[in-house]
Protein backbone atom coordinates (compact mmCIF):
# COMPACT_ATOMS: atom_id res chain seq x y z
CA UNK A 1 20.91 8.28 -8.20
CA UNK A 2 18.51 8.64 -5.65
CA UNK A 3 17.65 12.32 -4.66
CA UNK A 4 17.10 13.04 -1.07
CA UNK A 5 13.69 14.82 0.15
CA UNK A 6 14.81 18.52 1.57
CA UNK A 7 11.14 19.12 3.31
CA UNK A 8 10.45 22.55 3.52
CA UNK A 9 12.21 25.81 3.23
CA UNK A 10 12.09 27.93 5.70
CA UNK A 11 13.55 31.41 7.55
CA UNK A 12 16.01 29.90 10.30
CA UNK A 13 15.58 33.19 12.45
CA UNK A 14 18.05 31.49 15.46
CA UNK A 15 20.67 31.06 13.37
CA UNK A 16 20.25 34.45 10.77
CA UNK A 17 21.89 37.65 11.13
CA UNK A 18 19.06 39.92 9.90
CA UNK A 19 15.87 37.64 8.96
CA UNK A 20 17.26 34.10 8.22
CA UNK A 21 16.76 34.01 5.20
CA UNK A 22 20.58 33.16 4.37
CA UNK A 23 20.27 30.35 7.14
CA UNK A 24 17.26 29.09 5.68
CA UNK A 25 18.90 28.65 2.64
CA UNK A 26 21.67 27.15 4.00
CA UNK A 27 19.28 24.65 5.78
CA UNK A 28 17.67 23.60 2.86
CA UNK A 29 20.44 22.54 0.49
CA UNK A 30 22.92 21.91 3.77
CA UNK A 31 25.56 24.10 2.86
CA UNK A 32 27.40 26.06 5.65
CA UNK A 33 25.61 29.23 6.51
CA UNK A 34 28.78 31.50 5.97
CA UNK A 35 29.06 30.03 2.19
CA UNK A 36 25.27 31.37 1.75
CA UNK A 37 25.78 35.04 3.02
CA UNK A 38 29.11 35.69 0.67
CA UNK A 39 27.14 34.26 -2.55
CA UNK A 40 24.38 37.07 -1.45
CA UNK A 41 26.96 39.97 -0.60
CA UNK A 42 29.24 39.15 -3.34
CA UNK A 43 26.21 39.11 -5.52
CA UNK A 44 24.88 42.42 -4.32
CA UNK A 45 28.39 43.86 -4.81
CA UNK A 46 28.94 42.53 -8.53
CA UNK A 47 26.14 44.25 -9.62
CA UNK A 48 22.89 42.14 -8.92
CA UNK A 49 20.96 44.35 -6.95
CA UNK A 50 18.33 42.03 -7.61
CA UNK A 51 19.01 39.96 -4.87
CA UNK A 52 18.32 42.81 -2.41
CA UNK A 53 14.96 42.13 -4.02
CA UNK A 54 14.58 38.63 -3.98
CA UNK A 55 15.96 38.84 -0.24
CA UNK A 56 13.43 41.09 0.97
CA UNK A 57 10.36 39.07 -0.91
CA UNK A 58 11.99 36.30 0.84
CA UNK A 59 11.81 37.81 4.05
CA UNK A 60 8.14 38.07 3.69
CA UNK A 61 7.19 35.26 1.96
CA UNK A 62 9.02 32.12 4.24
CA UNK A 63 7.60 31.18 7.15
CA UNK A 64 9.82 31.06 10.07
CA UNK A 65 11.59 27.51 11.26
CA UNK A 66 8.82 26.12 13.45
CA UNK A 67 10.31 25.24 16.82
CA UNK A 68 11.16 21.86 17.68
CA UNK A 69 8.09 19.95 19.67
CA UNK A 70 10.20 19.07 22.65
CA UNK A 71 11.88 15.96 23.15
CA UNK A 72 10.43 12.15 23.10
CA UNK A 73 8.96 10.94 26.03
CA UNK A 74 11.39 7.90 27.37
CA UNK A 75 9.74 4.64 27.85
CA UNK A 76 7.55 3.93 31.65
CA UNK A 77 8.60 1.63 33.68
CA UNK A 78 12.20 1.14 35.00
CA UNK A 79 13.65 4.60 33.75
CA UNK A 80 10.72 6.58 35.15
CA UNK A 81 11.58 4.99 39.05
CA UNK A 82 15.45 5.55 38.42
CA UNK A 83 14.48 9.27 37.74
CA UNK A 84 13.76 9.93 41.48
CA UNK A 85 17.70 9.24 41.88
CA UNK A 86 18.85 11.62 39.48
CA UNK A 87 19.00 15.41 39.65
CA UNK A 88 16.63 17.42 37.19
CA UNK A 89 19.55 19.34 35.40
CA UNK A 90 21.92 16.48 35.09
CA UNK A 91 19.14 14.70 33.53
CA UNK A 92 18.10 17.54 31.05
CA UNK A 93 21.42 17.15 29.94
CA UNK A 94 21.54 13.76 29.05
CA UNK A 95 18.28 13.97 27.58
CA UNK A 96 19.80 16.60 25.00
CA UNK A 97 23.09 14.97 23.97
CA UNK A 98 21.23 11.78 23.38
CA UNK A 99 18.71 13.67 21.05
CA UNK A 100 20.67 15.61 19.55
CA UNK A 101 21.83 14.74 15.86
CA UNK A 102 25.48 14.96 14.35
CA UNK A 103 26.09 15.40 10.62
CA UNK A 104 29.92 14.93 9.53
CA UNK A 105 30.67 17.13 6.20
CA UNK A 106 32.57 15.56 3.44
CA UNK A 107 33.24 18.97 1.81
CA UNK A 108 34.10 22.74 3.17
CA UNK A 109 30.68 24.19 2.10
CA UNK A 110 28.54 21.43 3.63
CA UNK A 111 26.53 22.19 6.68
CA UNK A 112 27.98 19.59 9.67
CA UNK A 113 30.88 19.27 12.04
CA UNK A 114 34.52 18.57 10.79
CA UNK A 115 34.96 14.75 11.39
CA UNK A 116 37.40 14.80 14.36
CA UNK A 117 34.78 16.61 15.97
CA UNK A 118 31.95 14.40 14.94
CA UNK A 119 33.80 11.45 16.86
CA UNK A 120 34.26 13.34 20.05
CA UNK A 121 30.46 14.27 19.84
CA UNK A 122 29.62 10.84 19.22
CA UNK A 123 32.07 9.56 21.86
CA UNK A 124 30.38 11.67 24.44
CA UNK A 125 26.93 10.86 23.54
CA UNK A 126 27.70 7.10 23.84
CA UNK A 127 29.50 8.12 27.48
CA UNK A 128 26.25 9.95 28.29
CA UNK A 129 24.32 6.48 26.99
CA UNK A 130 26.67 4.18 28.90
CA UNK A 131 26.19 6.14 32.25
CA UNK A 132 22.60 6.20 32.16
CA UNK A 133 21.95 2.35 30.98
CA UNK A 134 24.52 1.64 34.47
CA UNK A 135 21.87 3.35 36.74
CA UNK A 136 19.14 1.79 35.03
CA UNK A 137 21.02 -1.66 35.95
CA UNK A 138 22.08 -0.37 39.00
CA UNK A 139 18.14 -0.10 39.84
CA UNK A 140 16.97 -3.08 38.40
CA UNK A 141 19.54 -5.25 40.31
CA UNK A 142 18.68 -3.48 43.92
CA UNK A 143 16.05 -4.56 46.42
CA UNK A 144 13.93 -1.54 46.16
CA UNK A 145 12.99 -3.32 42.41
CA UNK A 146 12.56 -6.46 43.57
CA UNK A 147 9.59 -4.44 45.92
CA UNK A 148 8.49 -2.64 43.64
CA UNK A 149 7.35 -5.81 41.23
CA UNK A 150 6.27 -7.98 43.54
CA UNK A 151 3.90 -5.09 44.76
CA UNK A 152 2.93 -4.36 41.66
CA UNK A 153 1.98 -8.09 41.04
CA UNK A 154 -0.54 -7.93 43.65
């Protein structure tokens, strides 16, 4: 059985309710966040203060979750003319539901979408994909291309 590399662990402050510590947690083994915080409180209520303890160390020992370095660049060339057609937001938009990743859970405490949801996520992001590889045809296939190269070859 092959075991799968967690990275790092870390405090996932946009997601915690006090420090993210809980979330971090949650991250790291890919549980649900809820599950995390009801081990901790039913802990603390059962009699293991010590996890007050080990929270708080936590707190201050875990780095926060760095922040994502921005989306990839998409390729020069085609895409970057058909830009010029599109509006900014619209394209923001389809820049995040193609990055974006979806994890189905097979099991209640696993971190990831129910699969019925999964699909419609998926089905949108392949709308999304479908619309913008039409305007990058739609380009390609005009006269302003056919320009635009035969400029460029000179």
């Amino acid at each position: 059985m092959t075991r799968k590399c967690r990275g790092e662990l870390y405090r996932n402050t946009s997601q915690g309710k006090l420090a993210g510590v809980c979330a971090g947690i949650a991250d790291y083994f890919g549980w649900e966040t809820w599950l995390v915080r009801i081990l901790v409180v039913s802990g603390v209520l059962l009699g293991m203060g010590w996890f007050v303890v080990i929270y708080i160390a936590a707190w201050f020992i875990l780095d926060k979750k760095p922040a994502n370095a921005g989306h990839s660049k998409f390729k020069q060339g085609v895409h970057e003319q058909s830009q010029s057609s599109r509006q900014a937001s619209g394209q923001q938009e389809a820049e995040d539901i193609t990055q974006e990743s979806i994890k189905v859970k097979s099991r209640i405490w696993q971190a990831g979408e129910p699969p019925k949801q999964a699909f419609h996520d998926i089905r949108r992001k392949f709308q999304t994909l479908e619309r913008e590889l039409q305007t990058i045809e739609r380009y390609v296939t005009s006269p302003e291309f056919t320009v635009s190269r035969e400029i460029n070859k000179l």
